[in-house]
C-alpha atoms as a PDB file:
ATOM      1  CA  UNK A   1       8.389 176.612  -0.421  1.00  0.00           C
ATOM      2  CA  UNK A   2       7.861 175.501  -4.102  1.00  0.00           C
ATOM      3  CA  UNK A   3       4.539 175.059  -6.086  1.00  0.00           C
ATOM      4  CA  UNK A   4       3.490 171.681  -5.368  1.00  0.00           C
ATOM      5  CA  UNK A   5       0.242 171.723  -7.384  1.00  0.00           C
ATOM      6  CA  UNK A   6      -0.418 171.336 -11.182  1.00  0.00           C
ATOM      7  CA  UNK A   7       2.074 174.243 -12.626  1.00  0.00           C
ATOM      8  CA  UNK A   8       0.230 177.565 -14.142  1.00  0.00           C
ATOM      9  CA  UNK A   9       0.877 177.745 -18.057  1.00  0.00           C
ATOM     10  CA  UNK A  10       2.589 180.712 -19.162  1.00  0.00           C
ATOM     11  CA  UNK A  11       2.313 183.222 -22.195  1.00  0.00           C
ATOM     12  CA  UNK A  12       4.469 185.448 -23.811  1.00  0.00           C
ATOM     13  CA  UNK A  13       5.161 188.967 -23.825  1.00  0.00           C
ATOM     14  CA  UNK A  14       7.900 189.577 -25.898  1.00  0.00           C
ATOM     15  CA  UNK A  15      11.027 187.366 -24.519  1.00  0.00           C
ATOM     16  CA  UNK A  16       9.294 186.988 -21.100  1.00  0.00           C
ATOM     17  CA  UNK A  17       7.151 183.792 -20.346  1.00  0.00           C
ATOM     18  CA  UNK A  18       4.373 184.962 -17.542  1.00  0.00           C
ATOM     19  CA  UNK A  19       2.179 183.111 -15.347  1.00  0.00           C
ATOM     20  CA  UNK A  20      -1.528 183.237 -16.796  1.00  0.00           C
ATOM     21  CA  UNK A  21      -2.251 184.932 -13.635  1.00  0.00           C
ATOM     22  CA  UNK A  22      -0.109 187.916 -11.948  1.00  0.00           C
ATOM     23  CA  UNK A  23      -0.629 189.454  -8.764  1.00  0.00           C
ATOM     24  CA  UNK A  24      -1.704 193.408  -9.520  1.00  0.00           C
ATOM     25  CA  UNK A  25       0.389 195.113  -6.443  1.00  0.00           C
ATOM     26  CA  UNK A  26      -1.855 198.000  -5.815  1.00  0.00           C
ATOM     27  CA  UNK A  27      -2.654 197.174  -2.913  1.00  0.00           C
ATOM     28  CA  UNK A  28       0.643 197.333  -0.950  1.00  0.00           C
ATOM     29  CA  UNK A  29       1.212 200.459   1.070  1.00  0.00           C
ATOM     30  CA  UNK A  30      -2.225 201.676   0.792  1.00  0.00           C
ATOM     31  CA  UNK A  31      -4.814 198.933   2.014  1.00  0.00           C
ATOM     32  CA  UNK A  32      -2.019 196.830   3.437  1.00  0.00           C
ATOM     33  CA  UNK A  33       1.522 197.541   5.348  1.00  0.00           C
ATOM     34  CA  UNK A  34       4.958 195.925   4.326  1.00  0.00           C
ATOM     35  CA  UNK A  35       4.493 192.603   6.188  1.00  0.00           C
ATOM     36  CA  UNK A  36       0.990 191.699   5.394  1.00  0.00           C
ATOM     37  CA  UNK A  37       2.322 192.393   1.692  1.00  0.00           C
ATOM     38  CA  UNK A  38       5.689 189.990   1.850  1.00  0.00           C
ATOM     39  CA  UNK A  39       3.127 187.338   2.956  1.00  0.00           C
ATOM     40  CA  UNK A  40       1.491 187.788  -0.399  1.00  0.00           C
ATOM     41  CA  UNK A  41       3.954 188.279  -1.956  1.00  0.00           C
ATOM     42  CA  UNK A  42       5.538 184.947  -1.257  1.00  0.00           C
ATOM     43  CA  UNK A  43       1.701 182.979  -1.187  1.00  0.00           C
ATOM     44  CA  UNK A  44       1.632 183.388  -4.814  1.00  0.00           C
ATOM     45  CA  UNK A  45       5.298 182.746  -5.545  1.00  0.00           C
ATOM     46  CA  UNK A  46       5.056 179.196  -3.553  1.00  0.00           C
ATOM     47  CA  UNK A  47       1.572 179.076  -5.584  1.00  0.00           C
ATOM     48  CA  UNK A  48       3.642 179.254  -8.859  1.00  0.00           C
ATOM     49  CA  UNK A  49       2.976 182.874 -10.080  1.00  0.00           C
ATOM     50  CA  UNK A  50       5.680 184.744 -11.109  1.00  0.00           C
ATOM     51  CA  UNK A  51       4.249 187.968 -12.331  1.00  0.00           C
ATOM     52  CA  UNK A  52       4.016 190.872 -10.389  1.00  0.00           C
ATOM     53  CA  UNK A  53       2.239 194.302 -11.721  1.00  0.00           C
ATOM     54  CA  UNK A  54       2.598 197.240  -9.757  1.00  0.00           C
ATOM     55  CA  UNK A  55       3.757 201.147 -10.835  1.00  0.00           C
ATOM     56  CA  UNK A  56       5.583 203.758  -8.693  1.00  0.00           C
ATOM     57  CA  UNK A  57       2.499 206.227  -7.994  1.00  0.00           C
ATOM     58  CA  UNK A  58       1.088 202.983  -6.052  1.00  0.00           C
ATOM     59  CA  UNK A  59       0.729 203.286  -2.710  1.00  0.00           C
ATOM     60  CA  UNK A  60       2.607 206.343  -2.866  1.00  0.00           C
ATOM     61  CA  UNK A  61       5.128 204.634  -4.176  1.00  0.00           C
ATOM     62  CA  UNK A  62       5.785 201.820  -1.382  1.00  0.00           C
ATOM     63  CA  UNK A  63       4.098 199.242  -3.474  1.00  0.00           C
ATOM     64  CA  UNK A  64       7.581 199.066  -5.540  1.00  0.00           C
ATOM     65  CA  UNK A  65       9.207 199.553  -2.359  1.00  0.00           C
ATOM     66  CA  UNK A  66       7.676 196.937  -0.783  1.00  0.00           C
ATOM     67  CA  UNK A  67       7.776 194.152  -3.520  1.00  0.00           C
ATOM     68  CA  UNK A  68      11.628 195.236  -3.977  1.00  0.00           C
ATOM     69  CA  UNK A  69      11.590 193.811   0.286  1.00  0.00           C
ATOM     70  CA  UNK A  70      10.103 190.994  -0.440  1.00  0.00           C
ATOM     71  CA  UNK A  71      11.494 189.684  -3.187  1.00  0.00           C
ATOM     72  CA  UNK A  72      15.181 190.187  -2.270  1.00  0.00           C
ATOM     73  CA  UNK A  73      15.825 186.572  -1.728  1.00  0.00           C
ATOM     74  CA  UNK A  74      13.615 185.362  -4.824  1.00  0.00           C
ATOM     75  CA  UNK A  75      14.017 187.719  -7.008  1.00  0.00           C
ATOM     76  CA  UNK A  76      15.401 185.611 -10.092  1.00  0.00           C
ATOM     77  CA  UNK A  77      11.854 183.575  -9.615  1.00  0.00           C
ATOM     78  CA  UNK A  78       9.617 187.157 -10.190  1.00  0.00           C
ATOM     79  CA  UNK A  79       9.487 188.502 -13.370  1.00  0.00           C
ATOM     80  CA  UNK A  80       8.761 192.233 -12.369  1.00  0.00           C
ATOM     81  CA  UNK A  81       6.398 194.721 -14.637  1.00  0.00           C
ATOM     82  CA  UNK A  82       5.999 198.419 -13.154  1.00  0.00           C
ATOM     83  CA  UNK A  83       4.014 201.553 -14.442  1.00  0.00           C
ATOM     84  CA  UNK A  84       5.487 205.459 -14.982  1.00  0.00           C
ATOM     85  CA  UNK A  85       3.500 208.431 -16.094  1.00  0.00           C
ATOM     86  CA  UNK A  86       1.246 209.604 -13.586  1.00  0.00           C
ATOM     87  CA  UNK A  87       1.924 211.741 -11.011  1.00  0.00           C
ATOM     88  CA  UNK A  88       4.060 210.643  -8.325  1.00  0.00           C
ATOM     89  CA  UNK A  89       4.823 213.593  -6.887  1.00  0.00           C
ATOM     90  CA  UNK A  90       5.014 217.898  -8.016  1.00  0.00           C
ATOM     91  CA  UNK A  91       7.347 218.024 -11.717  1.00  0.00           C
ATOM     92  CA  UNK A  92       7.133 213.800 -11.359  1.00  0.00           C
ATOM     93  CA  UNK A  93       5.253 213.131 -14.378  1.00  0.00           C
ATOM     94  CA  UNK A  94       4.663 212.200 -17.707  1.00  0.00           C
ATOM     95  CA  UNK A  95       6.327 210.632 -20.792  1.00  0.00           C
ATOM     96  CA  UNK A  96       9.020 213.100 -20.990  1.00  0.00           C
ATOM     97  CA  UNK A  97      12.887 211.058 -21.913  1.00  0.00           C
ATOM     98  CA  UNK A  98      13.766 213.518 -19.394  1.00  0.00           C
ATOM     99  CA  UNK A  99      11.598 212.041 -16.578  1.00  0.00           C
ATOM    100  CA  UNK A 100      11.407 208.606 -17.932  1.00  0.00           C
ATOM    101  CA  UNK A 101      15.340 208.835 -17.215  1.00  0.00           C
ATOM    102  CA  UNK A 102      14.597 209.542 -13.578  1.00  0.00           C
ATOM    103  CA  UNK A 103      11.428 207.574 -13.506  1.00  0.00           C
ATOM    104  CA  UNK A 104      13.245 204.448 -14.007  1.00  0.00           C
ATOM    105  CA  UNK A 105      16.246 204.842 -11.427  1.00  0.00           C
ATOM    106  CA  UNK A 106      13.988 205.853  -8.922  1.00  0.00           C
ATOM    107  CA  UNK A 107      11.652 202.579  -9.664  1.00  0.00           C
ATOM    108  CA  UNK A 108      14.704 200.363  -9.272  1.00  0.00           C
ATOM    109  CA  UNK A 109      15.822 201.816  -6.751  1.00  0.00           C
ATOM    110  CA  UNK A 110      12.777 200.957  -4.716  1.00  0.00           C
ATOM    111  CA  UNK A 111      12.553 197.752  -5.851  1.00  0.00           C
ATOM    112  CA  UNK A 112      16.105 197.082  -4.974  1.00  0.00           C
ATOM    113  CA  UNK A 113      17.409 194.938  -8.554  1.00  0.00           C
ATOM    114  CA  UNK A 114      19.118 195.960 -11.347  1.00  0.00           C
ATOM    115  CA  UNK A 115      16.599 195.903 -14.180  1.00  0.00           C
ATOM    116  CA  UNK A 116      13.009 195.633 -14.549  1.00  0.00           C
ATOM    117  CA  UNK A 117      10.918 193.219 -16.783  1.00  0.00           C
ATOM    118  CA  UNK A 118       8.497 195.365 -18.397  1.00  0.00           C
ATOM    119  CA  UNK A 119       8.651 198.746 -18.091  1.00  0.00           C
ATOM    120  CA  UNK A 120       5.408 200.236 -18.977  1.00  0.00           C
ATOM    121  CA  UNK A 121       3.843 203.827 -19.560  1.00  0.00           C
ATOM    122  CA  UNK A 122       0.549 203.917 -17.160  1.00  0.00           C
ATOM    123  CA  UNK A 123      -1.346 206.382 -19.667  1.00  0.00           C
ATOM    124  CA  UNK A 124      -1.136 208.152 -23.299  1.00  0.00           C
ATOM    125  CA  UNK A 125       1.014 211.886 -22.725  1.00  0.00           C
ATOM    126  CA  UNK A 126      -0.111 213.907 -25.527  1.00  0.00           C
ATOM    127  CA  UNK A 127       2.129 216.712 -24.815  1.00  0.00           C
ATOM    128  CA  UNK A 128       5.304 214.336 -25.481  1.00  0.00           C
ATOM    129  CA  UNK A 129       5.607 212.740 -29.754  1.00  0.00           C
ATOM    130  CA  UNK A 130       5.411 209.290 -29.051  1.00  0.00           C
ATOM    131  CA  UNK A 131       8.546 208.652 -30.553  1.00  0.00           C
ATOM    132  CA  UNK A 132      10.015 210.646 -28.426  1.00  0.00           C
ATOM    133  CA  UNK A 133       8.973 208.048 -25.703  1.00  0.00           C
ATOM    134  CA  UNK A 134       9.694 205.665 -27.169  1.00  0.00           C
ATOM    135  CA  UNK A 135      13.532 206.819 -27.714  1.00  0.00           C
ATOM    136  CA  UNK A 136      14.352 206.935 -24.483  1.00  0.00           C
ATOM    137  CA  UNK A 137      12.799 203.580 -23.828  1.00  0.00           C
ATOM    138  CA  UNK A 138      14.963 202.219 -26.235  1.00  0.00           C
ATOM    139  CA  UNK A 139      17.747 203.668 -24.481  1.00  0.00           C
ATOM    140  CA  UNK A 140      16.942 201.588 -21.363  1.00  0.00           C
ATOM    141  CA  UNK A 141      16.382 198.542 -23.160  1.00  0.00           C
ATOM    142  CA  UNK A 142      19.725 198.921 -24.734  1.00  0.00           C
ATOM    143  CA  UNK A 143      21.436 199.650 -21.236  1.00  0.00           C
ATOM    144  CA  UNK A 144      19.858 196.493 -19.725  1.00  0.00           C
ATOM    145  CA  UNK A 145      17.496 198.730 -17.046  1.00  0.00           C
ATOM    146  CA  UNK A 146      14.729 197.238 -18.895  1.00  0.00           C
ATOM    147  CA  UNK A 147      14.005 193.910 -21.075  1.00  0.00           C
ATOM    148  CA  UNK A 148      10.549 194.875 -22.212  1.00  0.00           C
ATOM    149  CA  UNK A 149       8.370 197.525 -23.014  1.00  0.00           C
ATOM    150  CA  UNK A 150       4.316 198.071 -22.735  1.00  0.00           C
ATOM    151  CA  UNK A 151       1.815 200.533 -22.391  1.00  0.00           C
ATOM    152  CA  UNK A 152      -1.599 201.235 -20.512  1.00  0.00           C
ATOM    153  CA  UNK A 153      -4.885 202.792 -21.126  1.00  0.00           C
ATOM    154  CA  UNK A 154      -4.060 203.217 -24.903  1.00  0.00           C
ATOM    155  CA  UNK A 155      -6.672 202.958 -27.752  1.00  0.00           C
ATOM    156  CA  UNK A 156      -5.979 201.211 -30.656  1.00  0.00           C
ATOM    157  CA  UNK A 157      -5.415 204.881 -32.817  1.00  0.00           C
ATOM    158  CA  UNK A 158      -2.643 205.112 -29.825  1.00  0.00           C
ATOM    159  CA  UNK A 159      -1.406 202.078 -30.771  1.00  0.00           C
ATOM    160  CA  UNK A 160      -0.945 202.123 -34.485  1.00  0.00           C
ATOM    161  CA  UNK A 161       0.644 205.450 -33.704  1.00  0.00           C
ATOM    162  CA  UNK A 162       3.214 204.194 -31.458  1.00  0.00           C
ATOM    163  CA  UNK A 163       3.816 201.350 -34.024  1.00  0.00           C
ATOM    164  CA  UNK A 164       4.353 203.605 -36.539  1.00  0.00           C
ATOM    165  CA  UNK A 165       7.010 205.715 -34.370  1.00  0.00           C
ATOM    166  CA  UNK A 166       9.511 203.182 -33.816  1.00  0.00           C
ATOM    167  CA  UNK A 167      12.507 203.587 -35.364  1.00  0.00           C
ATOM    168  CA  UNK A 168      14.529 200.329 -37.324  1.00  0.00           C
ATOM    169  CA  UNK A 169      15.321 197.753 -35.100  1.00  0.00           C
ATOM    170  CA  UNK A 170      14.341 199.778 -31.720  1.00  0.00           C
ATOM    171  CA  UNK A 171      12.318 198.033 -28.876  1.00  0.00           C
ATOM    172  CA  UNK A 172       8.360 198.635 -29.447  1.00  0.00           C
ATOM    173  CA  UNK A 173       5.844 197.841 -27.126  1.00  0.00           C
ATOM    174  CA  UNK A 174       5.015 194.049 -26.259  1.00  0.00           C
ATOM    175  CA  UNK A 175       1.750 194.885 -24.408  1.00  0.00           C
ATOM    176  CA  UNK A 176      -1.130 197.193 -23.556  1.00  0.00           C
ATOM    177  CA  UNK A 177      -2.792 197.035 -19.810  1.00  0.00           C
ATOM    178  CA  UNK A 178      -6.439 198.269 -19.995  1.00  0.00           C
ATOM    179  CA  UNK A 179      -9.738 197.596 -18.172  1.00  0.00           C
ATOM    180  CA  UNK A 180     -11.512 194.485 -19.390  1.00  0.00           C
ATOM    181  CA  UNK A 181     -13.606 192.159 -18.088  1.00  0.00           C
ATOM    182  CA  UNK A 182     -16.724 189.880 -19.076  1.00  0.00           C
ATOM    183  CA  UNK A 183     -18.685 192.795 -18.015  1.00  0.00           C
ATOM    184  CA  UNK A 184     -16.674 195.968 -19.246  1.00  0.00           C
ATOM    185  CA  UNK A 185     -16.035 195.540 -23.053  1.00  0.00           C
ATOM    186  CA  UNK A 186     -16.338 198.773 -24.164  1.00  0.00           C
ATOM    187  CA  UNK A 187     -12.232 198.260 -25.196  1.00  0.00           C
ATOM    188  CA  UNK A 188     -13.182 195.214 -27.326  1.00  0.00           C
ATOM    189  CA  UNK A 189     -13.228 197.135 -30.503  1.00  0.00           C
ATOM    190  CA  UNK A 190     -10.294 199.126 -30.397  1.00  0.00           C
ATOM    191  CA  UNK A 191      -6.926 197.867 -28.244  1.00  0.00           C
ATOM    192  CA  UNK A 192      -7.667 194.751 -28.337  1.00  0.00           C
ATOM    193  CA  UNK A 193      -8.085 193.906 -31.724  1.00  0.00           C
ATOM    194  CA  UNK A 194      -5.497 196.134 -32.529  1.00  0.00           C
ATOM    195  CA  UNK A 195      -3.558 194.388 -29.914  1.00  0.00           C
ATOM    196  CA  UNK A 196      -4.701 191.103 -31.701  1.00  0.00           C
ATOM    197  CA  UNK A 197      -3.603 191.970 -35.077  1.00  0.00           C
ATOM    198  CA  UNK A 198      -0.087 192.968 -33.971  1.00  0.00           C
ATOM    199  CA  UNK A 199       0.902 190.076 -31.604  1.00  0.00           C
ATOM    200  CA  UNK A 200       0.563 192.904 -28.304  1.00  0.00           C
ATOM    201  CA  UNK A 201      -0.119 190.581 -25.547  1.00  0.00           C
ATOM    202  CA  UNK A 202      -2.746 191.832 -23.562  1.00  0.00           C
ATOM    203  CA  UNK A 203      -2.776 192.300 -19.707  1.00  0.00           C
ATOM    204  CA  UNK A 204      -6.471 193.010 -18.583  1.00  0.00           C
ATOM    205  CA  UNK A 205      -7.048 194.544 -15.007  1.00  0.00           C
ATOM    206  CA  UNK A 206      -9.869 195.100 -13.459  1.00  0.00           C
ATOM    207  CA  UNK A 207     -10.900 191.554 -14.454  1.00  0.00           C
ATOM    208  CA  UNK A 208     -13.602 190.930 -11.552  1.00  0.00           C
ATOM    209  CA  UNK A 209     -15.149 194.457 -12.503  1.00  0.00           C
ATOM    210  CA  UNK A 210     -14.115 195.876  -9.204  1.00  0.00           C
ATOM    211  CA  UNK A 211     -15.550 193.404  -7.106  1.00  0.00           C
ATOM    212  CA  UNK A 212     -18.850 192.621  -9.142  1.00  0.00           C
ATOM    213  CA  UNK A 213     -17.572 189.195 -10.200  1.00  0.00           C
ATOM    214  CA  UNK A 214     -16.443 187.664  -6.817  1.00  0.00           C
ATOM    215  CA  UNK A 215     -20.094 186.751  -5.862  1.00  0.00           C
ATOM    216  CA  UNK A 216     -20.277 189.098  -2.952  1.00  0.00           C
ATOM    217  CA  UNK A 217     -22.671 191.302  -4.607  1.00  0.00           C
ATOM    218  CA  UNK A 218     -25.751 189.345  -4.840  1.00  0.00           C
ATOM    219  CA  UNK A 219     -29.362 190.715  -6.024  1.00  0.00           C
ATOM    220  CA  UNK A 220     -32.023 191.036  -3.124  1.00  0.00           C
ATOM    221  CA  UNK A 221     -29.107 190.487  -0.270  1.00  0.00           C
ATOM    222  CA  UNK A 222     -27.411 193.093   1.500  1.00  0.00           C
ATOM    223  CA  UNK A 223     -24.185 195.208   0.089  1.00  0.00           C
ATOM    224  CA  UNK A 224     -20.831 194.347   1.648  1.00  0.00           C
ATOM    225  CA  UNK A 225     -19.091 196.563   3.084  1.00  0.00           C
ATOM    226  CA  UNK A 226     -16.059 198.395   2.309  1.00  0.00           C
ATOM    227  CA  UNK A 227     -15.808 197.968  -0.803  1.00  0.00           C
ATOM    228  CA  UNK A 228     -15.724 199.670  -3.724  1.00  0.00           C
ATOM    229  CA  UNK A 229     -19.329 199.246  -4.867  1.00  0.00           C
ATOM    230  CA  UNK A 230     -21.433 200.308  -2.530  1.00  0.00           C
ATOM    231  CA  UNK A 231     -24.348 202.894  -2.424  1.00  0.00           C
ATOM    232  CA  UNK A 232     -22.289 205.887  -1.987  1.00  0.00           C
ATOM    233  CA  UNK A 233     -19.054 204.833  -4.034  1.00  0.00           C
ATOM    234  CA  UNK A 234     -17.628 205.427  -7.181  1.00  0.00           C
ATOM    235  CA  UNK A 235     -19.199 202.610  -8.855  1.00  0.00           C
ATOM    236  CA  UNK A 236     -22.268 202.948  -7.275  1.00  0.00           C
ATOM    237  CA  UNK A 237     -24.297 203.087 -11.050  1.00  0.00           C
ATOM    238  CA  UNK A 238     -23.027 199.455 -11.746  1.00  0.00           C
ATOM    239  CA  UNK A 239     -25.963 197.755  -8.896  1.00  0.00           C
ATOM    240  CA  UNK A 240     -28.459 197.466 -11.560  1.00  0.00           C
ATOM    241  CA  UNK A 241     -31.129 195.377 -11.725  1.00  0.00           C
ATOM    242  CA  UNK A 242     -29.989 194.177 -15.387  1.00  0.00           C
ATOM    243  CA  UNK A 243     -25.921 193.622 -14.366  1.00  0.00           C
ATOM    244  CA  UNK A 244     -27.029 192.082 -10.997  1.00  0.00           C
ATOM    245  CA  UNK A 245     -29.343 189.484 -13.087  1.00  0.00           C
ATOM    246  CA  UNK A 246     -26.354 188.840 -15.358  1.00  0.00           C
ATOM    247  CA  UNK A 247     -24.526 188.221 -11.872  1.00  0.00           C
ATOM    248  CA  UNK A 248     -26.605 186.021 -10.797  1.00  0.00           C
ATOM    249  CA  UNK A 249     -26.943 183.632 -14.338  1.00  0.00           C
ATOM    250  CA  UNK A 250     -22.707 183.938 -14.541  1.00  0.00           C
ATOM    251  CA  UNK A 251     -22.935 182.469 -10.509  1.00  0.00           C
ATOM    252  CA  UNK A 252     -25.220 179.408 -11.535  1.00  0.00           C
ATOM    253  CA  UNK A 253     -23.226 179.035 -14.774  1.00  0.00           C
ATOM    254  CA  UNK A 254     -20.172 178.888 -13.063  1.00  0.00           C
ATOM    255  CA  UNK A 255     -21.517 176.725 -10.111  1.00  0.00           C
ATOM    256  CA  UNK A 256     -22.689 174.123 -12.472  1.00  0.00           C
ATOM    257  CA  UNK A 257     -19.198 173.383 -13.404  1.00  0.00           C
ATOM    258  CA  UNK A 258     -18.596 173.295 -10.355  1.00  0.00           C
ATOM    259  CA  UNK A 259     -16.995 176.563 -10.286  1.00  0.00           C
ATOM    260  CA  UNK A 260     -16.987 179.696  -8.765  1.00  0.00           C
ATOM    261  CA  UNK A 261     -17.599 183.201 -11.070  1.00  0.00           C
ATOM    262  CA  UNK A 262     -14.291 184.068  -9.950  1.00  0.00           C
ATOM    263  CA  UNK A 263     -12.850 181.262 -11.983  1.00  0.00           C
ATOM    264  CA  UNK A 264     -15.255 182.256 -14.709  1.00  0.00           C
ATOM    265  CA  UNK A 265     -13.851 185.777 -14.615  1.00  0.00           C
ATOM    266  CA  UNK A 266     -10.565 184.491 -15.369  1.00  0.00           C
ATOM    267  CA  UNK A 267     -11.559 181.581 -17.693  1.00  0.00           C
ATOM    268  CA  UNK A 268     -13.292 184.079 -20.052  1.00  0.00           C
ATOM    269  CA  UNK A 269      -9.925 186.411 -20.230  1.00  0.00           C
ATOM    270  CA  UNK A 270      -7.869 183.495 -20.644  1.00  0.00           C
ATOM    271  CA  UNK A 271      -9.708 181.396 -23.001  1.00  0.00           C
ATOM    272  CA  UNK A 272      -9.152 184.335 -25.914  1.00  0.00           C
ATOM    273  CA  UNK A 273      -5.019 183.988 -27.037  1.00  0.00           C
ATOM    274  CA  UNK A 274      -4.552 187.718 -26.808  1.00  0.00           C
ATOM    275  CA  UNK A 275      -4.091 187.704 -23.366  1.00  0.00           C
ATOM    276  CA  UNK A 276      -1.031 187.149 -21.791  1.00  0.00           C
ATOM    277  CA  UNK A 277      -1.658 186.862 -18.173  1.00  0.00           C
ATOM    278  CA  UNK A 278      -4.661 188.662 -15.982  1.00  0.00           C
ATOM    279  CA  UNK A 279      -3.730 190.798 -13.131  1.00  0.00           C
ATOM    280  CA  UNK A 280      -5.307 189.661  -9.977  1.00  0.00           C
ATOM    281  CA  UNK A 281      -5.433 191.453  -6.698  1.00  0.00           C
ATOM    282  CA  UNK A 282      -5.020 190.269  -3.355  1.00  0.00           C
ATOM    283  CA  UNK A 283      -4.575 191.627   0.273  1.00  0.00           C
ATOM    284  CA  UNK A 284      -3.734 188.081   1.998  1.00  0.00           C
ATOM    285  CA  UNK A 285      -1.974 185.230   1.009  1.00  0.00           C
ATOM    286  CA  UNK A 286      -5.433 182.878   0.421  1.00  0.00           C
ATOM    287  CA  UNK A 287      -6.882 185.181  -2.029  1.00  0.00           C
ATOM    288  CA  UNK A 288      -3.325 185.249  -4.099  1.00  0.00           C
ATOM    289  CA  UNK A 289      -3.373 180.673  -3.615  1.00  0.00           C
ATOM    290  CA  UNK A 290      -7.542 181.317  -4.807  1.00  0.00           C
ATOM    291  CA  UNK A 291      -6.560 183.292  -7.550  1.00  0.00           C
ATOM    292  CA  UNK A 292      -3.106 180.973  -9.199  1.00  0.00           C
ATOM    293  CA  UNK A 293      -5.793 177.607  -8.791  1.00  0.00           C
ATOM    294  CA  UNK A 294      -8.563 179.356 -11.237  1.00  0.00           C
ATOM    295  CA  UNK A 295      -6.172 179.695 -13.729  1.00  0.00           C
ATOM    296  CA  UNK A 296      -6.569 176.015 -15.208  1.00  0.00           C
ATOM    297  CA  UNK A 297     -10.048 176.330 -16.685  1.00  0.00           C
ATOM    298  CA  UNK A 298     -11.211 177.282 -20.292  1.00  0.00           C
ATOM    299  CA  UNK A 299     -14.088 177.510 -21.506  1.00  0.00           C
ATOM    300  CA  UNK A 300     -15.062 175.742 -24.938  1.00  0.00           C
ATOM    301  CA  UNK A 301     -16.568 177.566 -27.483  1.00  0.00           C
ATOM    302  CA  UNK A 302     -19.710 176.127 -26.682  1.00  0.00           C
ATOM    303  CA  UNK A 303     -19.383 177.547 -23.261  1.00  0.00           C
ATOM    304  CA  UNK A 304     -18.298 180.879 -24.675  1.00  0.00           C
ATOM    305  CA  UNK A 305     -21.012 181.971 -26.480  1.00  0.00           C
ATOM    306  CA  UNK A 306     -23.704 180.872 -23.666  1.00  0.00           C
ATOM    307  CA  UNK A 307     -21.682 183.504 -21.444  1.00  0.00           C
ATOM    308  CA  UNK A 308     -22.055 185.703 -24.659  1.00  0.00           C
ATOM    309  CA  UNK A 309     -25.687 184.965 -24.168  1.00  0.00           C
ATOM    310  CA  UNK A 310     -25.751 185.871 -20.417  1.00  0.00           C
ATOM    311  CA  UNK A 311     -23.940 189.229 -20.923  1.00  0.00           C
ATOM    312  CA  UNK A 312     -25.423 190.387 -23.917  1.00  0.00           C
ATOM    313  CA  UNK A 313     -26.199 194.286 -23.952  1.00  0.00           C
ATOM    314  CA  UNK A 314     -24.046 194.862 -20.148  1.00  0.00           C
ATOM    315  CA  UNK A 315     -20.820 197.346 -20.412  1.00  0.00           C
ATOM    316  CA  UNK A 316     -20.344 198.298 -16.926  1.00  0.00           C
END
């Protein structure tokens, strides 16, 4: 079943051209099984998204396993961007050209194709040179494993390091994945104007804050449950008084527009040209349809700074 609405834009990251929204595939294997994760899957392909994030430690590692399943039959319509580096399992770890070696057959292996998209390290191993790393990513590159390159949770010293490491004519990184959102900024400063300045597409997760931008958290009503803010989580110290006002003012903003503050999430991260495409979460196939039809709107500069205005002195 094919897109039949208004097609999402795309963006590049290096040679690929991504939907402005993905689908983040942590969810598959842990919070949902196989099936329930096809039918997402294949929601946001007949939506007209064609990015897919996941890495092998998710889900202990069915999430690769899983999307591999599902996109057997439609794989040439996915463009396919995994994560290596944390630990998957005892001696599975790292940025090693050893274990990147392994790393990589065992990801497409479980994801059943011969190559993947983006192949990106999921955090900075300081034990390894960077150049070491990136040497053996070359190697995959040039062996047709992997098209591009990124990286994930680096800081813009990280960055200029790993720009600075690659050798004449090798493959360099294309993009940096780190947590950003209208209400966590604190990597403003450093990857992403780094990212900025170098033409690194960004790919921002975390975009609704863990759940504080979908409008479920609302001040003076009751918590929902299971989720991952809640009174004894591990984001408990984000329910303040002064990030559930700023909430509340980025709910009527969005409403007037007739909007939701999901759309604003996204709107915000997509009205700035470093990003590439946000990575968006879903456990059934109408939150992945929600999520591809909020990525139309942006916001005019105008617009922009009154957000500024509402979020002004929040970090989360």
């Amino acid at each position: 079943m094919a897109n039949t609405g208004n097609p999402l834009e795309t963006r590049k990251i290096g040679s690929l051209d991504v939907t402005v929204i993905g689908l983040g595939c942590n969810n598959f294997g842990g919070r949902i099984d196989a099936a329930a994760s096809e039918a997402v899957i294949h929601a946001a392909l007949d939506a007209g998204i064609n990015f897919f994030d996941t890495a092998d430690v998710y889900g202990g590692t069915k999430s690769e396993e899983f999307l591999g399943q599902a996109l057997k039959s439609r794989r040439d319509e996915a463009i396919i961007a995994t994560k290596f580096g944390h630990d998957v399992a005892p001696g599975k770890t790292g940025a090693s050209p050893e274990y990147i070696r392994t790393a990589v057959e065992d990801s497409l292996h479980r994801l059943g194709t011969d190559r993947i998209d983006l192949y990106q390290l999921h955090k900075p191993d300081a034990s390894v040179p960077i150049a070491d790393t990136l040497g053996a990513l070359n190697e995959l590159v040039a062996a047709g494993k992997v098209r591009e390159i990124g990286c994930s949770n680096f800081s813009a010293e990280q960055l200029i390091a790993a720009k600075a490491a690659v050798a004449p004519g090798a493959a360099h990184f294309v993009s940096v994945q780190n947590h950003y959102s209208i209400l966590h900024r604190s990597a403003e400063t450093q990857a992403i104007e780094e990212a900025a300045r170098e033409g690194v597409a960004l790919l921002p997760y975390f975009p609704l804050a863990n759940g504080l931008l979908t409008g479920k958290y609302r001040k003076n009503q009751p918590l929902p449950t299971g989720t991952r803010i809640g009174p004894d989580g591990h984001f408990s110290g984000w329910l303040t008084d002064a990030n559930l006002d700023a909430v509340e003012k980025l709910i009527a903003f969005a409403q007037q527009r007739d909007h939701s503050i999901l759309d604003l999430a996204y709107a915000w991260l997509l009205t700035q040209p470093v990003t590439a495409s946000v990575i968006s979460g879903a456990t059934k196939p109408e939150q992945a349809q929600a999520n591809a039809a909020s990525g139309s709107w942006r916001l005019s500069s105008e617009e922009m700074a009154q957000v500024e205005g509402i979020v002004a002195g929040v970090d989360v």
